[in-house]
N, C-alpha and C. Protein backbone atom coordinates (compact mmCIF):
# COMPACT_ATOMS: atom_id res chain seq x y z
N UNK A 1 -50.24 89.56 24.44
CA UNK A 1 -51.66 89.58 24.72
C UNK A 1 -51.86 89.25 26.20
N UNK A 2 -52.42 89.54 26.64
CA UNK A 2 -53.26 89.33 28.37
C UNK A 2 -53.97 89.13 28.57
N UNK A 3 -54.58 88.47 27.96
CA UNK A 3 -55.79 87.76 27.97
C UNK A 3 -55.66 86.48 26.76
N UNK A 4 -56.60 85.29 27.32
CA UNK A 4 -57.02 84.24 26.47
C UNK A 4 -58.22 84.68 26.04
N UNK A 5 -59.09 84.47 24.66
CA UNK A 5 -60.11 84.92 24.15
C UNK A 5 -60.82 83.35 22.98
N UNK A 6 -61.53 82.96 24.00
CA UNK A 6 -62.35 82.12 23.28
C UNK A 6 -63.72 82.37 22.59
N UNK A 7 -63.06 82.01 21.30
CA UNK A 7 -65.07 82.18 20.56
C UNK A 7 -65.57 81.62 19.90
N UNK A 8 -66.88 81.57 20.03
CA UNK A 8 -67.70 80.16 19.87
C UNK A 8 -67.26 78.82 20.12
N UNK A 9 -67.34 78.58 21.61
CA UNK A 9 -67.33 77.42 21.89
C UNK A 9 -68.04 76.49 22.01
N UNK A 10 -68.08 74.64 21.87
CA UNK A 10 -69.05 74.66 21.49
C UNK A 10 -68.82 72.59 21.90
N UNK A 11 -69.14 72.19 23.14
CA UNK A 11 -68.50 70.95 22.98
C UNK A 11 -69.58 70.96 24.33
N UNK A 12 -70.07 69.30 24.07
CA UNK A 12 -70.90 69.17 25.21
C UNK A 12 -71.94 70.16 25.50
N UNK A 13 -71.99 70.81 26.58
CA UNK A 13 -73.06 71.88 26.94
C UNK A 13 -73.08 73.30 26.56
N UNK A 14 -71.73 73.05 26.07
CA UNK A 14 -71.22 74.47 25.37
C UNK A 14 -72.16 75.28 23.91
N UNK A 15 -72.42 75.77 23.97
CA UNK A 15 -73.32 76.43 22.83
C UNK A 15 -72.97 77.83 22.67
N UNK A 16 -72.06 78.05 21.66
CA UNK A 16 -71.09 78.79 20.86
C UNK A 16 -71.21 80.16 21.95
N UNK A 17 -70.05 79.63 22.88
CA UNK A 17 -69.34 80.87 24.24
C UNK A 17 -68.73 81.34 23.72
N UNK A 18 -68.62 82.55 24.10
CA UNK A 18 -67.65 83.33 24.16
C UNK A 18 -67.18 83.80 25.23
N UNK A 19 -65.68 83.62 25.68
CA UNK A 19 -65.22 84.94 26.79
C UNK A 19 -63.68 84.91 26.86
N UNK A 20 -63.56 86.02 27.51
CA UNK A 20 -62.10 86.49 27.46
C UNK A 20 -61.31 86.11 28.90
N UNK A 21 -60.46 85.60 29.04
CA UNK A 21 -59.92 84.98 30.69
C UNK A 21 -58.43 85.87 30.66
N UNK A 22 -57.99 86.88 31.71
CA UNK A 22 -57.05 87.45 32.03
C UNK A 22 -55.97 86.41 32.26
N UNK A 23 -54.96 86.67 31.71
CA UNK A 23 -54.21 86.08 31.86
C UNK A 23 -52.92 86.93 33.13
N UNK A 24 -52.26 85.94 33.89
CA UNK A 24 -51.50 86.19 35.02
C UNK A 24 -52.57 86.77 36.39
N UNK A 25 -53.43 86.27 36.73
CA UNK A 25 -54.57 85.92 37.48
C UNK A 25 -54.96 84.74 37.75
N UNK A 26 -55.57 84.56 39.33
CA UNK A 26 -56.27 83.24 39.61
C UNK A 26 -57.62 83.59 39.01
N UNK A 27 -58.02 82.57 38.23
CA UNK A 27 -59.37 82.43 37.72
C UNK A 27 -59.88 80.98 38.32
N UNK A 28 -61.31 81.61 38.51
CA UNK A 28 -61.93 80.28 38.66
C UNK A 28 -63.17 80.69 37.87
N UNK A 29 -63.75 78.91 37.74
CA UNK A 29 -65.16 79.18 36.52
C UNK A 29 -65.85 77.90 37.31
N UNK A 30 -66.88 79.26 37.36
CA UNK A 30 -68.16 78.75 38.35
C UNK A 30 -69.24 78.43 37.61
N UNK A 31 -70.01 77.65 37.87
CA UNK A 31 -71.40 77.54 37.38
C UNK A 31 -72.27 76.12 37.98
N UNK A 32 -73.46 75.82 37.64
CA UNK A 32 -73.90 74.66 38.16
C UNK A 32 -73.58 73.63 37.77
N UNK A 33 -74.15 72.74 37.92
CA UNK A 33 -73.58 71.16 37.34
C UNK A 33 -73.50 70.68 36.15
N UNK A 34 -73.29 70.26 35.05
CA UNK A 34 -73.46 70.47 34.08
C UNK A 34 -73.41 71.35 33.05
N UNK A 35 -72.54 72.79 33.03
CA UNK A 35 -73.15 74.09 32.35
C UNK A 35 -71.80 74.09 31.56
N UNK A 36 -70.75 73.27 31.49
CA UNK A 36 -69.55 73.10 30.75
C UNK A 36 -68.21 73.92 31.53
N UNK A 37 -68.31 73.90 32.60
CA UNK A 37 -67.18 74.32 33.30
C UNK A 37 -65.95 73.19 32.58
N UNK A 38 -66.09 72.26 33.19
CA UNK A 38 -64.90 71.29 32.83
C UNK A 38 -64.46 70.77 30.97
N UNK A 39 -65.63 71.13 30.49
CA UNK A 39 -65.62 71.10 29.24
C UNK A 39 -64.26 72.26 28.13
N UNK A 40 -64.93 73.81 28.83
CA UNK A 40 -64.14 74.19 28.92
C UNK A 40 -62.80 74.78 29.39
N UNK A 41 -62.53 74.76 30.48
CA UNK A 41 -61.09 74.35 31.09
C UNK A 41 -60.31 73.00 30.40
N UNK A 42 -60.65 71.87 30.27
CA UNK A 42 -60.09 70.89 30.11
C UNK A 42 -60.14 70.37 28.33
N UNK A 43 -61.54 70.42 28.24
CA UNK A 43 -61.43 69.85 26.83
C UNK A 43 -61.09 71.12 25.43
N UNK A 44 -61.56 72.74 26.14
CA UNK A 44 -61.04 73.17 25.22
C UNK A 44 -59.80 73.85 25.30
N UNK A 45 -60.04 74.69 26.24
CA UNK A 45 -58.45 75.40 26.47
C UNK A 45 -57.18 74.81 26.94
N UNK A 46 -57.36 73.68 27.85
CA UNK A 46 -56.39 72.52 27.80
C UNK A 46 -55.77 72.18 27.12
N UNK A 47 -56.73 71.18 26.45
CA UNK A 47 -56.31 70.30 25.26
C UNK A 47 -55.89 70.74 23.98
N UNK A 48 -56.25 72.02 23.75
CA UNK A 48 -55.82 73.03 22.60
C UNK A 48 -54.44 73.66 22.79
N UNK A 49 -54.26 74.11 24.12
CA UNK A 49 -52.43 74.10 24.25
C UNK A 49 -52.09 73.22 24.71
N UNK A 50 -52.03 72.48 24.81
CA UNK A 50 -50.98 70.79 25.06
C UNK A 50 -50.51 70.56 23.56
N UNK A 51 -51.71 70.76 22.73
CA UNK A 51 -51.66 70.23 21.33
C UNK A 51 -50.85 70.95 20.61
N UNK A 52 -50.79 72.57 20.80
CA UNK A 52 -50.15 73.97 20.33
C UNK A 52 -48.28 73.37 20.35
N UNK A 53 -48.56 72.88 22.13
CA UNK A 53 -47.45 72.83 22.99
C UNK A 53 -46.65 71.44 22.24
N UNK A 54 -47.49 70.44 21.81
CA UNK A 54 -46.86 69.34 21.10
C UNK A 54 -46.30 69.87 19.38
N UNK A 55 -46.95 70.60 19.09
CA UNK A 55 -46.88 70.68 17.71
C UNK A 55 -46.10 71.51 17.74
N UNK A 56 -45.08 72.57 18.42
CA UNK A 56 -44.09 73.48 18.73
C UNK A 56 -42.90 72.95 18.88
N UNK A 57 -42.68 71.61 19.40
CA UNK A 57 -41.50 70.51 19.80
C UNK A 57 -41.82 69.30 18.67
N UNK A 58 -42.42 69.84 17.95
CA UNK A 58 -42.18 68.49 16.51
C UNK A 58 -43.06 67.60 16.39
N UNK A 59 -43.86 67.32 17.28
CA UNK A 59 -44.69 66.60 17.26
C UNK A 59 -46.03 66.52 16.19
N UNK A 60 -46.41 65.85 15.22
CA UNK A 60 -47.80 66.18 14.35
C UNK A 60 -48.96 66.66 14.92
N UNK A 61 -49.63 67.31 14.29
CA UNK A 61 -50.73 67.94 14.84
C UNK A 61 -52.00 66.62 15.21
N UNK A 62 -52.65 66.93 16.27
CA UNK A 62 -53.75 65.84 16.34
C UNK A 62 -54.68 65.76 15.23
N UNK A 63 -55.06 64.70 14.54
CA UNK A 63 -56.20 64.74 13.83
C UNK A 63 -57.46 64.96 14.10
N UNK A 64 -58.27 65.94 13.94
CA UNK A 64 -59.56 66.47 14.07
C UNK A 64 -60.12 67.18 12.99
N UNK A 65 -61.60 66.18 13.11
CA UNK A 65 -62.48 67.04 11.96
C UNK A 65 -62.70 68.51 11.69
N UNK A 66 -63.01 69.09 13.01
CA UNK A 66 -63.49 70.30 13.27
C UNK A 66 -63.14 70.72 14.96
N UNK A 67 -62.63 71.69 15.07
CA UNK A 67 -62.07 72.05 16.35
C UNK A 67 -63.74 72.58 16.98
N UNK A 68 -63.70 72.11 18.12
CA UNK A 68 -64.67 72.75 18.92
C UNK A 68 -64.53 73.91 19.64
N UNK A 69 -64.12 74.99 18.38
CA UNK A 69 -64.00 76.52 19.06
C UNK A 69 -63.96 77.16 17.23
N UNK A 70 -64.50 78.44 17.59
CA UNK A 70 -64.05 79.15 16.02
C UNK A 70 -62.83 80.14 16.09
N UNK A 71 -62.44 80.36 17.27
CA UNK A 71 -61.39 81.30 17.82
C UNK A 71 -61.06 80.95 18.64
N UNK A 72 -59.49 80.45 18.74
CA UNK A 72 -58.76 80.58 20.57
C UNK A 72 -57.37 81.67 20.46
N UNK A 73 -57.06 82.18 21.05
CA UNK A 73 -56.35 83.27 21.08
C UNK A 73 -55.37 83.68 21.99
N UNK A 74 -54.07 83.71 22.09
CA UNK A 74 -53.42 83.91 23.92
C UNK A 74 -53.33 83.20 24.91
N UNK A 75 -53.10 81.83 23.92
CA UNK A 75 -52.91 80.53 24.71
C UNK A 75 -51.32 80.06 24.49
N UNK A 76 -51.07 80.42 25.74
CA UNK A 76 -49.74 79.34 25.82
C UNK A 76 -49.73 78.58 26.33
N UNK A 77 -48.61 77.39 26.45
CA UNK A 77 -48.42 76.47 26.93
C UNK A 77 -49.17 75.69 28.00
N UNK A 78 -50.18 74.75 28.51
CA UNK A 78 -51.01 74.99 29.12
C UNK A 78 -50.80 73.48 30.58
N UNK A 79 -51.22 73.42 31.62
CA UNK A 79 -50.51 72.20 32.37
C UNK A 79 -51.98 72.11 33.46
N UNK A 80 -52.15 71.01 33.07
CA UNK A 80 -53.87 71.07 33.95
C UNK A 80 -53.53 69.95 35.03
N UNK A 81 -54.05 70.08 36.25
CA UNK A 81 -54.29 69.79 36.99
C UNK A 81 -55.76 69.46 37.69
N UNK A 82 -56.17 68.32 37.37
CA UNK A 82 -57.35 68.04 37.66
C UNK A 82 -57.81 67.27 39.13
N UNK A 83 -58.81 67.54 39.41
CA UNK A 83 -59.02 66.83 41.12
C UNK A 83 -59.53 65.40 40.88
N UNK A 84 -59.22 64.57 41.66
CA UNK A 84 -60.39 63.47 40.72
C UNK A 84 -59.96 62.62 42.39
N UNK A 85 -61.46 61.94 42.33
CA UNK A 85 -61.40 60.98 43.64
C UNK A 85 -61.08 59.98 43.31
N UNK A 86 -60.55 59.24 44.02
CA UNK A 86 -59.97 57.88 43.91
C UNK A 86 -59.40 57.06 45.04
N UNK A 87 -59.58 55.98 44.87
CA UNK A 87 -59.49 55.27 46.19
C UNK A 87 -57.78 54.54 46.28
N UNK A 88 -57.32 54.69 44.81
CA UNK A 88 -55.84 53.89 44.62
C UNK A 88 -55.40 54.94 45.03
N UNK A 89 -54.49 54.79 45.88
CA UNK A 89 -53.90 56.05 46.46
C UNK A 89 -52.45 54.84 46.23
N UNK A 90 -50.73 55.82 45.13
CA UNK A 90 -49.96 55.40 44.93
C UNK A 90 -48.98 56.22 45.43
N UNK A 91 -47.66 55.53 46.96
CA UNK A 91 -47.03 56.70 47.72
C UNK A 91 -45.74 56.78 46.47
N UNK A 92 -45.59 56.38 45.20
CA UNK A 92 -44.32 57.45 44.40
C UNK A 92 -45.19 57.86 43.88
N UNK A 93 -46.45 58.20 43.76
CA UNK A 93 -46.60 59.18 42.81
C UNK A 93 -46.07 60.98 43.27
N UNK A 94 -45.87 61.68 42.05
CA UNK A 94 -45.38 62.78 42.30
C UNK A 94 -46.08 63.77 41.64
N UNK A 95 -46.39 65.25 41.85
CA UNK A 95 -46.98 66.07 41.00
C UNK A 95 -46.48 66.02 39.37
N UNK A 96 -45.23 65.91 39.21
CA UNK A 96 -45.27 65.76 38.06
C UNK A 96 -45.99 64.44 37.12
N UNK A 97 -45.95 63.24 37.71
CA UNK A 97 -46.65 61.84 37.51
C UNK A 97 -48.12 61.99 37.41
N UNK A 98 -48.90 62.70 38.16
CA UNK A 98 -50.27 62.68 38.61
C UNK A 98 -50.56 64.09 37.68
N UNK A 99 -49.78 64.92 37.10
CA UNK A 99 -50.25 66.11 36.13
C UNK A 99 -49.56 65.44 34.80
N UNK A 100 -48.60 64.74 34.65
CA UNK A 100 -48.57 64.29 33.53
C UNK A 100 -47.35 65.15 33.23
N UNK A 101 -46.99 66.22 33.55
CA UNK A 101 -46.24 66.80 32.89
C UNK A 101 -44.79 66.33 33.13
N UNK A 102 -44.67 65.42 33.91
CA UNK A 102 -43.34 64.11 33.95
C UNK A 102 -42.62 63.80 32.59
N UNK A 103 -43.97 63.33 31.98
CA UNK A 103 -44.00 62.62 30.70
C UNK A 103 -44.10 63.74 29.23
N UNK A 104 -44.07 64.95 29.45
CA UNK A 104 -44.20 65.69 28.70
C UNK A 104 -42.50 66.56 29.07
N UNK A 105 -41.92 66.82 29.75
CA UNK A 105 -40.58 66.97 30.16
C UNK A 105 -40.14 66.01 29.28
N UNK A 106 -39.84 64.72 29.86
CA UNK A 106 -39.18 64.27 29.31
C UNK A 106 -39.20 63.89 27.76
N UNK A 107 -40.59 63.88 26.89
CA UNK A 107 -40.42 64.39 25.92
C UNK A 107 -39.64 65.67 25.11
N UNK A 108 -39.64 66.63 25.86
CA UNK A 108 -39.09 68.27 25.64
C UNK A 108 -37.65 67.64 25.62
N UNK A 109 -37.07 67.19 26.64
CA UNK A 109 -35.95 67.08 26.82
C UNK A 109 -35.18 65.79 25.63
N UNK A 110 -35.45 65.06 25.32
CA UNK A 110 -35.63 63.78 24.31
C UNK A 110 -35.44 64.62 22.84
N UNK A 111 -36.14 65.56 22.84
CA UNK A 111 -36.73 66.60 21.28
C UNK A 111 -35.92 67.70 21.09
N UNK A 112 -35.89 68.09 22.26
CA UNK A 112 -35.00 69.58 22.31
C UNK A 112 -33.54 69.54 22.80
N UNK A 113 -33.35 68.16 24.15
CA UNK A 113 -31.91 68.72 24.72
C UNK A 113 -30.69 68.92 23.63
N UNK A 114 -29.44 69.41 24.38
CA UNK A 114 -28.49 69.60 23.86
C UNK A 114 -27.52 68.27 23.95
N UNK A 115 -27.02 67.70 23.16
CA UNK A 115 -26.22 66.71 23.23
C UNK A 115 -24.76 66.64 23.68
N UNK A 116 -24.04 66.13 24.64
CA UNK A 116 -22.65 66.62 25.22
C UNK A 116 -22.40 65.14 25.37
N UNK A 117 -20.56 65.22 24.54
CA UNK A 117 -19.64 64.38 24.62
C UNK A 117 -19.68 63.47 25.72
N UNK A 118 -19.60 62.61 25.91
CA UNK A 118 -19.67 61.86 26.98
C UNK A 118 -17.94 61.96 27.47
N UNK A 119 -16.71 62.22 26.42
CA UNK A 119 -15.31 61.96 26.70
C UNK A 119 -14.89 63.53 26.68
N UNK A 120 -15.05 64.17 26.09
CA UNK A 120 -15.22 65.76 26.14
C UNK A 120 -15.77 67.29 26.58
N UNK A 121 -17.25 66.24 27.21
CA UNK A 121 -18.44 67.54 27.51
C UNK A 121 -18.19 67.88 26.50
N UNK A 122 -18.28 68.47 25.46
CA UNK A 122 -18.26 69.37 24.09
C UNK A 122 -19.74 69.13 23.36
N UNK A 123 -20.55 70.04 22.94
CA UNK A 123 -21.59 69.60 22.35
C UNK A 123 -21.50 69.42 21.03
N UNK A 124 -22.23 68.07 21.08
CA UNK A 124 -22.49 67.43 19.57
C UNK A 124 -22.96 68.00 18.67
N UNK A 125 -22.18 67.82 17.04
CA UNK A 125 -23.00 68.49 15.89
C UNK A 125 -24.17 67.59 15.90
N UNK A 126 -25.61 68.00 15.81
CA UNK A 126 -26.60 67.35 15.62
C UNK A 126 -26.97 66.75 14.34
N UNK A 127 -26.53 67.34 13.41
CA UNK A 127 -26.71 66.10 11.74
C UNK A 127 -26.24 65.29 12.01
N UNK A 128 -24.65 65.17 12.62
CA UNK A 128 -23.82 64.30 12.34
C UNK A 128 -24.08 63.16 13.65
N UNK A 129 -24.42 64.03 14.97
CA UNK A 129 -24.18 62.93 16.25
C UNK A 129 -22.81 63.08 16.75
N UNK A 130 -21.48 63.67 16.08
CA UNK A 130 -21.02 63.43 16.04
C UNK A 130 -20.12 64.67 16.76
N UNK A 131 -19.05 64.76 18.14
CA UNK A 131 -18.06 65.54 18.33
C UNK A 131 -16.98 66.03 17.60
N UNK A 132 -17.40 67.64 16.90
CA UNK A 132 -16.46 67.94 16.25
C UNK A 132 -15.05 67.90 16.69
N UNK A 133 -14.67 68.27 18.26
CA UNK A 133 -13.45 68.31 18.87
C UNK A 133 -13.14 66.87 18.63
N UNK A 134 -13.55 65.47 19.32
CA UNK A 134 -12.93 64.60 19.60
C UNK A 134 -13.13 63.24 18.50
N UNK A 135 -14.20 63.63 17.86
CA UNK A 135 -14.25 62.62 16.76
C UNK A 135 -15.42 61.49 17.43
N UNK A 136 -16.00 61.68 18.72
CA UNK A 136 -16.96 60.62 19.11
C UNK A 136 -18.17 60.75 18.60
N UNK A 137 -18.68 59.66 18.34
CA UNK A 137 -20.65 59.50 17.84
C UNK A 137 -20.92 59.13 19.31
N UNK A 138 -22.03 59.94 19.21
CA UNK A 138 -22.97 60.20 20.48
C UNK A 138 -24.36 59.58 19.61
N UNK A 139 -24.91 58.92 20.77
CA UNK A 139 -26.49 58.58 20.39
C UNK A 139 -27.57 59.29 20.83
N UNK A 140 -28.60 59.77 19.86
CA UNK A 140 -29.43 60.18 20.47
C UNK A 140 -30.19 60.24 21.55
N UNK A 141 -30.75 60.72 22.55
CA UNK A 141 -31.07 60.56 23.92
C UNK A 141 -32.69 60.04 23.33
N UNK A 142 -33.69 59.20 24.39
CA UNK A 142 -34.59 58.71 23.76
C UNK A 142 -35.30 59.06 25.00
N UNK A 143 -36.66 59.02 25.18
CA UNK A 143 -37.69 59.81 25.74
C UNK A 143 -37.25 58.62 27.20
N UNK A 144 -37.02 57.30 27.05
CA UNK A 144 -36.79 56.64 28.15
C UNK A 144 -35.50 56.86 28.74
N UNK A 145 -34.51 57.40 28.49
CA UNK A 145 -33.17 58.08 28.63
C UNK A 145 -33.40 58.76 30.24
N UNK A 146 -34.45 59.87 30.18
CA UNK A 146 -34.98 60.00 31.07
C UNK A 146 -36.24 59.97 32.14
N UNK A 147 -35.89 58.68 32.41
CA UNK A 147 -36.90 58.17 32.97
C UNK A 147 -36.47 57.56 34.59
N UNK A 148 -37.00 57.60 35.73
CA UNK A 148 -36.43 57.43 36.46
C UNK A 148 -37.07 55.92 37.03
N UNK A 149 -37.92 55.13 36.07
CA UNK A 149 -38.42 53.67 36.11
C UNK A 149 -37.01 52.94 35.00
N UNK A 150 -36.35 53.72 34.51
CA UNK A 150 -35.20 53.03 33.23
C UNK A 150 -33.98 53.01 34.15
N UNK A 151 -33.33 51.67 33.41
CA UNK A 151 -32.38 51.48 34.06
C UNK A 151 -31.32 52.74 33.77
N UNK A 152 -31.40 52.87 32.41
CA UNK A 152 -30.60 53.96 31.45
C UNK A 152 -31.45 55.01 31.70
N UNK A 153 -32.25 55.33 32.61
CA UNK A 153 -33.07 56.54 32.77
C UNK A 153 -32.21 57.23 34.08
N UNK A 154 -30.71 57.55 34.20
CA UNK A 154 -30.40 58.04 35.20
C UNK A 154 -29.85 60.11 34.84
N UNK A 155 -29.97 60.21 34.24
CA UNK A 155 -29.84 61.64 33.06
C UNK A 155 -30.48 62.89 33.83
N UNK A 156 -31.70 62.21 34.75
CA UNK A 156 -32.49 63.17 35.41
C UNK A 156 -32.33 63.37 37.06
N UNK A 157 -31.01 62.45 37.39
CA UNK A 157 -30.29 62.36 38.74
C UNK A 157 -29.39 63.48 38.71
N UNK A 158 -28.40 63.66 37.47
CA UNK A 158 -27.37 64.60 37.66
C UNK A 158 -27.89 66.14 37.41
C-alpha cells in the first residue's frame, strides 16, 4: 500500500477525519492552532504504530475502550519526533534518547536478538538456552543488557 488511510478520526478537535497521507514523501500538516494537527500525527497515527510495532515483538496489546479512529490502514512501524521547548538542555542526550527509540531498540534486541555462545560463538537453541555444539547454558539477554547507563550494558559497544 502507499499510502496511510485514516477514517473517522476523532480525538480532541478531531471530528470523524478522514484522509489519505502518501507514503515515502515529506508530508507536513498544516492548519491553525488548535484544529488537531498534533492530535493527529502523534496521538493517532503515532501511537497506533508504536502499539502495532509493540504488539509485533510480543508485547500485549494496550488496553483501550475504543480506538479513536474507525479505520487506520498502511501503517508501519512509526518513530516520532517531536519539537518541544525546554530550558533543561542535557549534553548526553542523543537522538536516539530524546526520540525514545533508544529504549525501543533495545527492547527489539532483548525480544528478538540471536543468542551466541559466549565459549563457541555458536548460536543458542532458544527452548533450551542451551549450546547444542558445546553443552553451555547461556542466559537470556535482558532489556538492561543493553544499555549503555549498565554496567552489564556493554553488548551495544561491540
Amino acid at each position: 500500500m502507499d499510502k496511510i488511510k485514516v477514517v473517522g478520526a476523532r480525538l480532541h478537535n478531531l471530528k470523524d477525519l478522514n484522509v489519505e497521507i502518501p507514503k515515502k514523501k515529506m508530508v507536513l500538516i498544516t492548519g491553525v492552532s488548535g484544529s488537531g494537527k498534533s492530535s493527529l500525527a502523534f496521538d493517532i497515527i503515532f501511537d497506533e504504530g508504536m502499539n502495532r510495532y509493540l504488539q509485533s515483538i510480543g508485547f500485549p496489546p494496550k488496553f483501550e475502550d475504543e480506538k479513536p479512529f474507525d479505520l487506520l490502514e498502511g501503517l508501519s512501524p512509526t518513530v516520532a519526533v517531536e519539537q518541544r521547548t525546554t530550558r533543561v538542555f542535557n549534553p548526553r542526550s542523543t537522538v536516539g534518547t530524546k526520540t525514545r527509540l533508544y529504549n525501543l531498540l533495545r527492547m527489539l534486541y532483548a525480544a528478538e536478538g540471536v543468542l551466541l555462545c559466549p565459549i563457541c560463538k555458536e548460536p543458542v537453541n532458544q527452548s533450551s538456552l542451551e549450546c547444542d555444539l558445546c553443552g553451555m547454558v547461556v542466559e537470556r539477554k535482558q532489556i538492561k543488557h543493553f544499555s549503555f547507563n549498565e554496567p552489564s550494558g556493554n553488548l551495544l559497544r561491540k
